[in-house]
Protein backbone atom coordinates (compact mmCIF):
# COMPACT_ATOMS: atom_id res chain seq x y z
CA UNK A 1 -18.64 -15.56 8.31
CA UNK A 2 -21.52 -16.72 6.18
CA UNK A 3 -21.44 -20.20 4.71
CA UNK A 4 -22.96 -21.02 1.63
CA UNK A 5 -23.76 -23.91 0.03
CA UNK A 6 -23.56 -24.14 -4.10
CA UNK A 7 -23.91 -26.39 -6.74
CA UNK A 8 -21.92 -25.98 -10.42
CA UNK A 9 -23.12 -23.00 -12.22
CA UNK A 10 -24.79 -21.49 -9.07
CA UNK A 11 -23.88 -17.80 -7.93
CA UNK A 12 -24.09 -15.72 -5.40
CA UNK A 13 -24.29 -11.78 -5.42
CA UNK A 14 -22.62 -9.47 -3.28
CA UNK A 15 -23.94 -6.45 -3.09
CA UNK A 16 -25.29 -4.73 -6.66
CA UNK A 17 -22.26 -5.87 -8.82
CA UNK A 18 -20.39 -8.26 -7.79
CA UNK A 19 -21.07 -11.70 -9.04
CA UNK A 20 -19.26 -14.72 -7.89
CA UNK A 21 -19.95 -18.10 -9.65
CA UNK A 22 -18.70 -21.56 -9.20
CA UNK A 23 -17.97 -23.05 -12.35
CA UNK A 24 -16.52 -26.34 -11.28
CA UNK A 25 -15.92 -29.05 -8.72
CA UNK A 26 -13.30 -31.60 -8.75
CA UNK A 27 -12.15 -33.07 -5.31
CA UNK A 28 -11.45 -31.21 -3.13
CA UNK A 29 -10.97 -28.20 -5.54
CA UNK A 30 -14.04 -25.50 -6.48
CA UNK A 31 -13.00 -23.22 -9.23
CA UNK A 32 -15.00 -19.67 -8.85
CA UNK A 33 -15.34 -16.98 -11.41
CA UNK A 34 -15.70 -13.81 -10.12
CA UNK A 35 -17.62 -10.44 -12.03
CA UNK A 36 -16.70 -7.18 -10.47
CA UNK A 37 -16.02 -3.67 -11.32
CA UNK A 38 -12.62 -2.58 -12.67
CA UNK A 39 -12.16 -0.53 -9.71
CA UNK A 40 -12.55 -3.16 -7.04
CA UNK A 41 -9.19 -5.22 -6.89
CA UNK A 42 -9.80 -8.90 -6.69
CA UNK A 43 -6.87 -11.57 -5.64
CA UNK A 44 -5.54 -14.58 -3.67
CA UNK A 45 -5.12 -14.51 0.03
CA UNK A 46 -1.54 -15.20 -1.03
CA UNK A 47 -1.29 -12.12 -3.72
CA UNK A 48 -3.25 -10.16 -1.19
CA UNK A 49 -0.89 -10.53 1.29
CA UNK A 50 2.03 -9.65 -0.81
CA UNK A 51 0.63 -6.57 -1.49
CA UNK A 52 0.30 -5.52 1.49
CA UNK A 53 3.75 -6.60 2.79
CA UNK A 54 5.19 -4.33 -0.27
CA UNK A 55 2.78 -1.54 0.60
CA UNK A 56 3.91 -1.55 3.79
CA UNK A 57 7.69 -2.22 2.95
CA UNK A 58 7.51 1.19 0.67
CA UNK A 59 5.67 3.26 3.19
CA UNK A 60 8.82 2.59 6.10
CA UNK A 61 11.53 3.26 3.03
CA UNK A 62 9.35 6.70 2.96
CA UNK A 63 9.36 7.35 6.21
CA UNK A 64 12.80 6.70 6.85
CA UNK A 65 13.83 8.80 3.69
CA UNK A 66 11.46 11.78 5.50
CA UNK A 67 13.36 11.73 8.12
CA UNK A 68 17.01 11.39 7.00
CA UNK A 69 15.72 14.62 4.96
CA UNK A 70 14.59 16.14 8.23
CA UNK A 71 18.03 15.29 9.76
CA UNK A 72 19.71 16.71 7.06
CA UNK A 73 17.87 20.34 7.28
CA UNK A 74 18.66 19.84 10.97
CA UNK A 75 22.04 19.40 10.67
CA UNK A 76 22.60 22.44 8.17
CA UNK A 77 20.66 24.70 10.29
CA UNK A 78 23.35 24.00 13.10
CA UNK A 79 25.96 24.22 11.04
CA UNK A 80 24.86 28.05 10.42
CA UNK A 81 24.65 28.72 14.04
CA UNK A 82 27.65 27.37 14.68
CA UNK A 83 29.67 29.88 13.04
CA UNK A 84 30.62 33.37 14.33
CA UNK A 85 28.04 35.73 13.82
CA UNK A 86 30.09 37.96 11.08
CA UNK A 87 30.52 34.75 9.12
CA UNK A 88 26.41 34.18 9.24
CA UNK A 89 25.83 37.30 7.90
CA UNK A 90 28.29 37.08 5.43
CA UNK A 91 26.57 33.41 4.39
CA UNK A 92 23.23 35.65 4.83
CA UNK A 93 23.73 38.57 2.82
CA UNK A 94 25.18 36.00 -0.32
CA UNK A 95 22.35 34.16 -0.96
């Protein structure tokens, strides 16, 4: 981790365009203002965080959703080869 020391109205530059200022100092408080492009996201730990845990959340639901899909086709494909063969070609030939 770099450390960096800065008074009011100082910056510092990361990489070619972001820009991250502090524009004031009270306590034990430094509030920051931050110039970056539209594309790169910029948050809280806290919002951060969140994110993730909701990125995450929606990629199980869509995984489990796969595969209760999956089960599904499964369980219709054994349904077919459970019946008698004259039956499967019946269900064959009508569709």
């Amino acid at each position: 981790m770099l450390v960096l020391s800065r008074h009011r109205d100082e910056k510092i530059i990361i990489g070619d365009n972001i820009i991250v200022t502090v524009v004031d100092i009270r306590r034990d408080r430094v509030r920051l203002g931050i110039t970056a492009p539209a594309h790169i996201p910029v948050h809280r730990e806290e919002v951060y965080e969140a994110i993730q845990r909701e990125k995450r959340a929606a990629a199980r639901k869509q995984k489990e959703a796969a595969q209760a899909e999956a089960g599904d086709k499964a369980a219709k494909g054994s349904e077919s080869s459970t019946r008698p063969p004259e039956e499967q070609d019946k269900a064959t030939s009508e569709s």
